[in-house]
C-alpha atoms as a PDB file:
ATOM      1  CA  UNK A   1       0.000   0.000   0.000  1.00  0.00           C
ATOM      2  CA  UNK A   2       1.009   3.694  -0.564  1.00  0.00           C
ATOM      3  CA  UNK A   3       2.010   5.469   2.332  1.00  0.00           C
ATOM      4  CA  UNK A   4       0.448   9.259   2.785  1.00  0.00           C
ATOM      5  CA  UNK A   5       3.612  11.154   1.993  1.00  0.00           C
ATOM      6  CA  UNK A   6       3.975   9.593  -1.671  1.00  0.00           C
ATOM      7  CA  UNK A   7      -0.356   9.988  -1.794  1.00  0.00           C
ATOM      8  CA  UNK A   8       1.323  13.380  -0.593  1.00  0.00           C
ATOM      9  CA  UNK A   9       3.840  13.969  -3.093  1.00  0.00           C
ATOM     10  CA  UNK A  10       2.259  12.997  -6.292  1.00  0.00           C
ATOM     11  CA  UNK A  11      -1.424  15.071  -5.371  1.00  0.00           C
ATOM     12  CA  UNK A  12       1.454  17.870  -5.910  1.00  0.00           C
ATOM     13  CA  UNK A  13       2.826  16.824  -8.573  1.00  0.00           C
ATOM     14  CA  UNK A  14      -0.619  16.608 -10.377  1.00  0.00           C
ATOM     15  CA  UNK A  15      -1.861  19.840  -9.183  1.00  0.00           C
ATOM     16  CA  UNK A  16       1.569  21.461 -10.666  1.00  0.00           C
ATOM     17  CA  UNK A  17       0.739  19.701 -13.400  1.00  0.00           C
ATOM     18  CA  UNK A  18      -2.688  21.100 -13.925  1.00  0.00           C
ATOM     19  CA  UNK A  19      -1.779  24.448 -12.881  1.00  0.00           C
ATOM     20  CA  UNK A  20       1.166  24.388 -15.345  1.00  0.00           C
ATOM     21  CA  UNK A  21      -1.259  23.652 -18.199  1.00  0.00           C
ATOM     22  CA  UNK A  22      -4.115  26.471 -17.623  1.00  0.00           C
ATOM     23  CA  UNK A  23      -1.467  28.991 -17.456  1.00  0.00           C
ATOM     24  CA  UNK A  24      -0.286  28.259 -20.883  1.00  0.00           C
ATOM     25  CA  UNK A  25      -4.115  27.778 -22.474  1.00  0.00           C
ATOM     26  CA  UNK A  26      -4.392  31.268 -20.841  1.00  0.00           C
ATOM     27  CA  UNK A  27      -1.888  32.585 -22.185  1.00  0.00           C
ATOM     28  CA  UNK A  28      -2.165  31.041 -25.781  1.00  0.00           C
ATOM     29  CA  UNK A  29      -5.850  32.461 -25.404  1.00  0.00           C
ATOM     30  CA  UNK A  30      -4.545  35.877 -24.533  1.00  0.00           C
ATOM     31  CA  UNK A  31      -1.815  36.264 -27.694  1.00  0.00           C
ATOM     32  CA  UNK A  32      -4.616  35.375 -29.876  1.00  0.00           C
ATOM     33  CA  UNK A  33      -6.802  37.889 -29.089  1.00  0.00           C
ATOM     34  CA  UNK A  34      -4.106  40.348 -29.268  1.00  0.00           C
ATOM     35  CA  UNK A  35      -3.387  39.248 -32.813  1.00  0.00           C
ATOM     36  CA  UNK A  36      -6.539  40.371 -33.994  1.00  0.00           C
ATOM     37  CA  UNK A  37      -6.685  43.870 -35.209  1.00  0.00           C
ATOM     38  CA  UNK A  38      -9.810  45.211 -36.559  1.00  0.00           C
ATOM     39  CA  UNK A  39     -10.907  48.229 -38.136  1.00  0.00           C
ATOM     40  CA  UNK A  40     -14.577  50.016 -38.148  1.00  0.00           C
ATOM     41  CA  UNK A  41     -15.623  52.037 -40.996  1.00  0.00           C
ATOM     42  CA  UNK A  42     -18.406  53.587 -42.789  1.00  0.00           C
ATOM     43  CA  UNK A  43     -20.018  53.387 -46.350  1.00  0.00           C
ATOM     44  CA  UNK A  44     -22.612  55.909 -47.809  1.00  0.00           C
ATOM     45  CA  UNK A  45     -24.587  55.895 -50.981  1.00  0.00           C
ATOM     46  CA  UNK A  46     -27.199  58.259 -52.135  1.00  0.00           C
ATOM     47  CA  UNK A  47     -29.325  58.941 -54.679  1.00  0.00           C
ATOM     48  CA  UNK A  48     -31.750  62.154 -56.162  1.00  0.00           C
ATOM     49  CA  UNK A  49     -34.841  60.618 -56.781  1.00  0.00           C
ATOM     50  CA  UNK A  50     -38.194  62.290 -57.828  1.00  0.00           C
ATOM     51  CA  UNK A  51     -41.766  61.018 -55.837  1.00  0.00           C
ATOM     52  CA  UNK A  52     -43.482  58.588 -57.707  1.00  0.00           C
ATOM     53  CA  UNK A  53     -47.290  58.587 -55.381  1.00  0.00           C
ATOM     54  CA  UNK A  54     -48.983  61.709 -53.779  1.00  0.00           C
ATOM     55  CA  UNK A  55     -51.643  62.504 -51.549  1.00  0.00           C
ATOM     56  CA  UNK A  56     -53.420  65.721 -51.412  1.00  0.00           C
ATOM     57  CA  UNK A  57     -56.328  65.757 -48.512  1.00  0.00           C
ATOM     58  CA  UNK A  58     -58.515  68.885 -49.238  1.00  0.00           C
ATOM     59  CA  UNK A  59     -61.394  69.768 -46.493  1.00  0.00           C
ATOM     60  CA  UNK A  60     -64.286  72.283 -47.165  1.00  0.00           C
ATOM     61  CA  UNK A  61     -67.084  73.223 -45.108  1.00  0.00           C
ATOM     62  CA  UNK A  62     -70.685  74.485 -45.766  1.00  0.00           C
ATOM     63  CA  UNK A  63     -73.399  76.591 -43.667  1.00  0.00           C
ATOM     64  CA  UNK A  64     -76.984  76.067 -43.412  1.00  0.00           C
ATOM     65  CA  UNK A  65     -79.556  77.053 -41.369  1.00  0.00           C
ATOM     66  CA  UNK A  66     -81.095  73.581 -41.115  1.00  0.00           C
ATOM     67  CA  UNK A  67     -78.916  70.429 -41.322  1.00  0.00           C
ATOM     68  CA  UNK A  68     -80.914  70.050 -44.650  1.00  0.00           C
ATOM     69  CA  UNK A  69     -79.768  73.209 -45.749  1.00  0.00           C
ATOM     70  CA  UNK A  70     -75.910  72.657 -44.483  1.00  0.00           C
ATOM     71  CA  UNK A  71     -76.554  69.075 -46.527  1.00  0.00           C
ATOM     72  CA  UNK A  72     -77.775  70.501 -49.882  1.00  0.00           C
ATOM     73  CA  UNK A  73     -74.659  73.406 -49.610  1.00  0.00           C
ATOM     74  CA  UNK A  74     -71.719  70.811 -49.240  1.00  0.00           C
ATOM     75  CA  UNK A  75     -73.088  68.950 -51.669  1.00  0.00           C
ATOM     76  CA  UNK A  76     -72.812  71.812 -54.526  1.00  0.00           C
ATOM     77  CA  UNK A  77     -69.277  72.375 -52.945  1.00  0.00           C
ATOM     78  CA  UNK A  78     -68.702  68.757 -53.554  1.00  0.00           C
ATOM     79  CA  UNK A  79     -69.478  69.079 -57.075  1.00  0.00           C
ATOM     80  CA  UNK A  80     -67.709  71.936 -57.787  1.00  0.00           C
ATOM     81  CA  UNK A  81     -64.412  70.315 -56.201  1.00  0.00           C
ATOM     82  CA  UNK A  82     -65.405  67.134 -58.334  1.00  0.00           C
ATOM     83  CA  UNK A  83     -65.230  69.141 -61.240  1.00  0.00           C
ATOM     84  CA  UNK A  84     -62.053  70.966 -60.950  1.00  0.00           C
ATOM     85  CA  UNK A  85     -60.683  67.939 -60.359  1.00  0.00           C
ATOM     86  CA  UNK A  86     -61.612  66.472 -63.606  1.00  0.00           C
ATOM     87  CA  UNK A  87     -60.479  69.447 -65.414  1.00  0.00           C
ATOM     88  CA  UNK A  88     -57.551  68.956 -64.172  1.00  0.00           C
ATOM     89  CA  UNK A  89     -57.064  65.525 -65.377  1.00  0.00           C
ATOM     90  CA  UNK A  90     -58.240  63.619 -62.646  1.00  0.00           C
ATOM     91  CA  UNK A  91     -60.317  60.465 -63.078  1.00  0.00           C
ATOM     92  CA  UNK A  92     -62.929  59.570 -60.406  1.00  0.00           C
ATOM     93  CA  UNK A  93     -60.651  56.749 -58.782  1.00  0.00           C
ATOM     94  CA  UNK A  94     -58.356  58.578 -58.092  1.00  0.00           C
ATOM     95  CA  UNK A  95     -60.400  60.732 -55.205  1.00  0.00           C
ATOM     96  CA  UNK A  96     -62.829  59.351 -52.514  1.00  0.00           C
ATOM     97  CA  UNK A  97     -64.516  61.144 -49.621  1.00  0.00           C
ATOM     98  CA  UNK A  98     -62.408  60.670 -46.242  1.00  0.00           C
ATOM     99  CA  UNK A  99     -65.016  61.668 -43.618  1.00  0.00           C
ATOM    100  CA  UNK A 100     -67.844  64.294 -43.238  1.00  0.00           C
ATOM    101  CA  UNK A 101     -68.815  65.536 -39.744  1.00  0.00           C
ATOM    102  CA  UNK A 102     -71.566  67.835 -38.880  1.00  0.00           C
ATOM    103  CA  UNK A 103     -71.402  70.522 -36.133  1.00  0.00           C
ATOM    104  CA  UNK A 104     -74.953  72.380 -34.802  1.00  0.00           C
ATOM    105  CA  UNK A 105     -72.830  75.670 -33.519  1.00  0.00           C
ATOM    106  CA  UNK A 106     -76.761  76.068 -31.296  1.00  0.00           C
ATOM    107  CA  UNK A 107     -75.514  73.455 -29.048  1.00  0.00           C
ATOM    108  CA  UNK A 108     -72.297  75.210 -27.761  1.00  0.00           C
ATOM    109  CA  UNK A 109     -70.939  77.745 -25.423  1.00  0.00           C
ATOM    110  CA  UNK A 110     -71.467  80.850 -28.003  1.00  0.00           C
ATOM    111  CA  UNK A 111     -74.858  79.512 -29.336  1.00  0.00           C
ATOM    112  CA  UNK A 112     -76.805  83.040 -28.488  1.00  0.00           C
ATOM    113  CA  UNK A 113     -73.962  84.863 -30.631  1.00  0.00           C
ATOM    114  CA  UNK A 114     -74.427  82.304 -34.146  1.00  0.00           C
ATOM    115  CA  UNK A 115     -76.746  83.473 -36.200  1.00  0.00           C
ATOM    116  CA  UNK A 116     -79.441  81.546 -37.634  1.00  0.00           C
ATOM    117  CA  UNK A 117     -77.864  80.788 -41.028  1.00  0.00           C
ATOM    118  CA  UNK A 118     -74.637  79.474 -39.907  1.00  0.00           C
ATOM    119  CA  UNK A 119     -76.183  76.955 -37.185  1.00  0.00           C
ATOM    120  CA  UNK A 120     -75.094  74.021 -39.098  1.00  0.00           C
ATOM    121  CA  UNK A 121     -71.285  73.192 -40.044  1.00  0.00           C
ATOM    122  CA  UNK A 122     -70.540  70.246 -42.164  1.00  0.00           C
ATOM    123  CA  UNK A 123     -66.812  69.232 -43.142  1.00  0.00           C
ATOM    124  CA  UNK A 124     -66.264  67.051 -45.926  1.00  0.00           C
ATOM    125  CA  UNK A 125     -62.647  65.331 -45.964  1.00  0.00           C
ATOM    126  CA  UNK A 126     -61.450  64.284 -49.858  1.00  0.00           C
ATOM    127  CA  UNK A 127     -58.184  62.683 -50.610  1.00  0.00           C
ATOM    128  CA  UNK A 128     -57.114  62.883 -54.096  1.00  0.00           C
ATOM    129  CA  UNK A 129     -54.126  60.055 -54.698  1.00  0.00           C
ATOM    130  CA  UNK A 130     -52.430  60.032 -57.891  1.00  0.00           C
ATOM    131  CA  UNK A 131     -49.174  58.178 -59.587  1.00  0.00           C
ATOM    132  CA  UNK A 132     -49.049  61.924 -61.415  1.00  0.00           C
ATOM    133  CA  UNK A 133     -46.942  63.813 -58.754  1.00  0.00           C
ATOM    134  CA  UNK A 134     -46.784  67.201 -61.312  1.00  0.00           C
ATOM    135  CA  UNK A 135     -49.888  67.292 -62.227  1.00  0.00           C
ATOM    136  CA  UNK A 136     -51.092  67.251 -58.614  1.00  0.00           C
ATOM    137  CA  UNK A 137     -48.714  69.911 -57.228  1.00  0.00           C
ATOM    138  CA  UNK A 138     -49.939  71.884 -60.176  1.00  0.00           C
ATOM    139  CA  UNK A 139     -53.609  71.414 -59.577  1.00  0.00           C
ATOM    140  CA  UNK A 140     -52.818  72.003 -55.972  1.00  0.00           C
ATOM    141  CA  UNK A 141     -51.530  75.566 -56.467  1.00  0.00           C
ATOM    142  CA  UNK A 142     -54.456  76.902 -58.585  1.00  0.00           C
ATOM    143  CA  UNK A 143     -56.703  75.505 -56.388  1.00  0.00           C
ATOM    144  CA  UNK A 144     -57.868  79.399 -55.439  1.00  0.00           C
ATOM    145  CA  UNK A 145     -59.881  78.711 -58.479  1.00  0.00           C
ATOM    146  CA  UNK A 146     -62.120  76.723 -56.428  1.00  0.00           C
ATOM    147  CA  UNK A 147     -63.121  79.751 -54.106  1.00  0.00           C
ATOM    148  CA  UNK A 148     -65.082  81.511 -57.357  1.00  0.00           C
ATOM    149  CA  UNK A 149     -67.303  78.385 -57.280  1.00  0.00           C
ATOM    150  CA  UNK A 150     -68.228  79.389 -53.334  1.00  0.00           C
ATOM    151  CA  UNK A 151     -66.282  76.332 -52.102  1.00  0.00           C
ATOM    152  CA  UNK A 152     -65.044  77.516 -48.244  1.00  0.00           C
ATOM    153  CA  UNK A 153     -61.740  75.500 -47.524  1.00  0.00           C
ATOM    154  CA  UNK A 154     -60.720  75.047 -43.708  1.00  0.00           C
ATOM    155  CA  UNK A 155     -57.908  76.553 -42.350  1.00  0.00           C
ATOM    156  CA  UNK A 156     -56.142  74.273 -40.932  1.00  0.00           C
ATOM    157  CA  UNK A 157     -53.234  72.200 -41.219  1.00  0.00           C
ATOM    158  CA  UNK A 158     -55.138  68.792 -42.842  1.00  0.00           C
ATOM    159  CA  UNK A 159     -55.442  71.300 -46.048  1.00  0.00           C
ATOM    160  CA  UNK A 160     -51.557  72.040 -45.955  1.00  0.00           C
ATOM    161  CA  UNK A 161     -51.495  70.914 -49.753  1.00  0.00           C
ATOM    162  CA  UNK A 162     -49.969  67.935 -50.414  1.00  0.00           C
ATOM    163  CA  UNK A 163     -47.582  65.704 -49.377  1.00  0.00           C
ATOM    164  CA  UNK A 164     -45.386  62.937 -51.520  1.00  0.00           C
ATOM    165  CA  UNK A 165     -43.433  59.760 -51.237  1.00  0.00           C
ATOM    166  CA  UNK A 166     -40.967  57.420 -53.046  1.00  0.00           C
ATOM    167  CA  UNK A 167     -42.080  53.752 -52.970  1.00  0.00           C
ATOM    168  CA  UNK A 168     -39.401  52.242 -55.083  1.00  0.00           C
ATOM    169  CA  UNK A 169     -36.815  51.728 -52.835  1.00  0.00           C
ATOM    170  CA  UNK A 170     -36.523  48.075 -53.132  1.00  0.00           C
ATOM    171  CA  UNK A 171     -34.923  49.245 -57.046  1.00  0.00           C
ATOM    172  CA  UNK A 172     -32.224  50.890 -55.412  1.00  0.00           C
ATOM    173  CA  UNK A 173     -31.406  48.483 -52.815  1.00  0.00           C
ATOM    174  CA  UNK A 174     -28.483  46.383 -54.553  1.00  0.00           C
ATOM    175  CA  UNK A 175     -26.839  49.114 -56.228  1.00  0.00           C
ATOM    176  CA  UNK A 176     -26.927  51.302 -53.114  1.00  0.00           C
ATOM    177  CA  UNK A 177     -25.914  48.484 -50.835  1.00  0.00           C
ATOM    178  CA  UNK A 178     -23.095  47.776 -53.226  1.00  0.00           C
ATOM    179  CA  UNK A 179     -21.879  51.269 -53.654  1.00  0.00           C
ATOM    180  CA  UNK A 180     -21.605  51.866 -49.710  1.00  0.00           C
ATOM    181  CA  UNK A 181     -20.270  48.291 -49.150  1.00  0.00           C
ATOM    182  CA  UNK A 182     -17.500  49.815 -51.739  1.00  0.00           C
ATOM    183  CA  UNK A 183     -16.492  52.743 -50.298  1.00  0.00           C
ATOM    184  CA  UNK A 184     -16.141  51.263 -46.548  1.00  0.00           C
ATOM    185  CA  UNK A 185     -13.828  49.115 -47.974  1.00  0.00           C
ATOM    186  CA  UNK A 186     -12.312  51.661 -49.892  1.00  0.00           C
ATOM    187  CA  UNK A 187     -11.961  53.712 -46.574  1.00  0.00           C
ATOM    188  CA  UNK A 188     -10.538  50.444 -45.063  1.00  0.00           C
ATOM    189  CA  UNK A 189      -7.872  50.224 -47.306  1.00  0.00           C
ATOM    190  CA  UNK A 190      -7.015  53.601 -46.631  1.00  0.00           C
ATOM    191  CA  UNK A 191      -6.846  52.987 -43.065  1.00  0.00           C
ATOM    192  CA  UNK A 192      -4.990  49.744 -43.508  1.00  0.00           C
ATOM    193  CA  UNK A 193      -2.117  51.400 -46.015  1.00  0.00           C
ATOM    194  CA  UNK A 194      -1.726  54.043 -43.133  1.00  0.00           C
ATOM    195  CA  UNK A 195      -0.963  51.686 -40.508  1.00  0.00           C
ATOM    196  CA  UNK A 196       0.905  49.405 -43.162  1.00  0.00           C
ATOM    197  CA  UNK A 197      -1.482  46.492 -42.662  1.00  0.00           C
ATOM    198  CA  UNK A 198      -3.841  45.030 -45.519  1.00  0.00           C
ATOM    199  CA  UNK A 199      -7.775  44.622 -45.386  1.00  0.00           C
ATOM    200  CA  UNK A 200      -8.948  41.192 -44.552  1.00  0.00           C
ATOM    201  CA  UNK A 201     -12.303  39.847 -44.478  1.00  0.00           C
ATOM    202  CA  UNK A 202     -15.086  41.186 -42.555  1.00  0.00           C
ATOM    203  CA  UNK A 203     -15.946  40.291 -39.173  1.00  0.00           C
ATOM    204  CA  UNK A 204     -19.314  42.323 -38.546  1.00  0.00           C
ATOM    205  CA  UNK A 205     -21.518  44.591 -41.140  1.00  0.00           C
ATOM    206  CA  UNK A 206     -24.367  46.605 -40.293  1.00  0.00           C
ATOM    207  CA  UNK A 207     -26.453  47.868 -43.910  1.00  0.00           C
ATOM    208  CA  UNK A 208     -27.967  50.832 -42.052  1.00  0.00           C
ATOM    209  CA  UNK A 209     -31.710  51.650 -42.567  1.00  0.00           C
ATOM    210  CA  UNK A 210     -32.711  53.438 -46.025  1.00  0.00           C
ATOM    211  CA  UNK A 211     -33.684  57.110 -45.600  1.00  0.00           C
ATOM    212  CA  UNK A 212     -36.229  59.136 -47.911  1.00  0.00           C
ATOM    213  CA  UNK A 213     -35.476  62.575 -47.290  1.00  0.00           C
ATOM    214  CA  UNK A 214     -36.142  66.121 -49.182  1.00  0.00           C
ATOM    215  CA  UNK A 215     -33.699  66.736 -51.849  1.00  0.00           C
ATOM    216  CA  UNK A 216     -33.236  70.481 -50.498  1.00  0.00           C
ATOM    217  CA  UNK A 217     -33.162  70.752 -46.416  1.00  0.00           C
ATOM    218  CA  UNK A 218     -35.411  74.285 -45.938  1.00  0.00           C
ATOM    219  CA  UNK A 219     -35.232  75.565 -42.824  1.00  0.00           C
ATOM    220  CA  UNK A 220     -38.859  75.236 -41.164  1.00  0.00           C
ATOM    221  CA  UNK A 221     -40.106  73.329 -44.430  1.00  0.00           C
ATOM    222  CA  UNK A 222     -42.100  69.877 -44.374  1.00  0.00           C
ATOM    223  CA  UNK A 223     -40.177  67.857 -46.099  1.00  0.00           C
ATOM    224  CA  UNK A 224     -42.625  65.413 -47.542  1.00  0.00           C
ATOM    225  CA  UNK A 225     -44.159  68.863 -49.007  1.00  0.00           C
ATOM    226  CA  UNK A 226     -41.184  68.390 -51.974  1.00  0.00           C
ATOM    227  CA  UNK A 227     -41.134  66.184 -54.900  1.00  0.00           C
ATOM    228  CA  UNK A 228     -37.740  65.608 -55.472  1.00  0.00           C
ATOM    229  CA  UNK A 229     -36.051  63.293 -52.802  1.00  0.00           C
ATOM    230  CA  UNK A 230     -32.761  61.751 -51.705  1.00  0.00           C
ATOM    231  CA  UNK A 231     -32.333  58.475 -50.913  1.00  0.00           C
ATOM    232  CA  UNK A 232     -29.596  57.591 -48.280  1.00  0.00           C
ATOM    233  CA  UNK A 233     -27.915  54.695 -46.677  1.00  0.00           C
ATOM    234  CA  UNK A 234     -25.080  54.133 -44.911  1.00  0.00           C
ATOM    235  CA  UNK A 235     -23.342  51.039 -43.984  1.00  0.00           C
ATOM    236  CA  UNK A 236     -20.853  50.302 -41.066  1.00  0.00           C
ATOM    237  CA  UNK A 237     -18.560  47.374 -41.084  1.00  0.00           C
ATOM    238  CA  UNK A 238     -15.859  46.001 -39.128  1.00  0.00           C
ATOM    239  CA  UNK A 239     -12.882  44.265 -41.126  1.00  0.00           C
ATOM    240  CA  UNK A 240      -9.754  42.322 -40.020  1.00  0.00           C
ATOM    241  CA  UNK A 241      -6.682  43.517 -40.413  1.00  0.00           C
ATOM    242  CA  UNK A 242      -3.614  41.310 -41.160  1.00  0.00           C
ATOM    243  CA  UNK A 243       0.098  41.686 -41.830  1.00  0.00           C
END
């Protein structure tokens, strides 16, 4: 049998062993990680695009002194927006009432001071949505016209003229992801040369989100109130450097 000083003896010669081997997995784990150099960089692509899809919400109101009155009112304003519309190139799918709420002004706070006439308010909302951006900003800045036909517009922000988008994004995508993919590396390389290293492959990317912004930044200006757009992306990607 083994006495307990050799048990002893070779416990510590294991645990020497053991200790012996983590410290060299540590540090093996340790140069590694220094060897890796990295660098982090950013990509952009744009491009000047024009809207293809507007929307132009227009909101009028009419008076009467009975709701059948207020009724009969809006609906001649209705025509007469209708109309101007179609003169202006517009077919009939390509507008749709929105919402028309009636107000009896008798029923409020100042209902001694309204006279008789004006007792009922009725709002009709129409959105006109068209593929033909130019021909709506155009009909949308004559639209004065409209006020010799007795049509009363609200004032208020829903009749702000309107507005426009780009849908086609999802064309642009691949060239725009390969053009900012590009210059990263391109600013990579750059980085590399500098430090006298080369590019290697990537470790990380990030494609960014797509933006849709106005072409010209106006101070105080809605931007979706332009047709002409920029389209921006910007990637970020991490590369390995090597020797």
């Amino acid at each position: 049998m083994t006495d307990p000083v050799s048990r002893v003896l070779a416990a510590g010669v294991l645990a020497i062993g053991v200790a012996a081997a983590g410290f060299l997995a540590g540090e093996a784990l340790v140069e590694s990680r220094l060897g890796f150099r990295t660098v982090t960089v950013k990509g952009l692509a744009e491009r000047e695009v024009k809207a293809d899809l507007g929307f132009w919400p227009i909101r009028f109101v009419a008076n009467g002194a009975t709701l059948e009155d207020a009724r009969r009112n809006l609906e001649t304003s209705e025509h007469a927006v209708e109309a101007y519309l179609a003169a202006k190139g517009f077919e009939a799918g390509e507008y749709q009432v929105q919402n028309i709420t009636v107000e009896d002004r008798f029923s409020g706070y100042n209902a001694q001071q309204t006279p008789e006439e004006y007792r009922f308010v009725l709002t009709e909302d129409l959105l006109v949505r068209s593929a033909e951006v130019q021909r709506l900003a155009d009909a949308s800045r004559s639209v004065s016209d409209l006020l010799k036909s007795g049509v009363a517009f609200s004032s208020d922000s829903y009749n702000a003229g309107p507005s426009f988008v780009f849908t086609r994004i999802s064309d642009l995508k691949g060239e725009m992801l390969t053009e900012a993919t590009q210059r990263a590396r391109d600013a990579a390389g750059k980085f590399a040369q500098e430090s006298g290293a080369k590019v290697g492959d990537i470790q990380s990317a990030n494609q960014g989100v797509f933006e849709v912004n106005a072409a010209v930044e106006i101070p105080n200006d809605r931007p979706e109130k332009q047709i002409d757009k920029k389209v921006r992306v910007v990637t970020t990607i991490t590369y390995f450097l090597k020797d």
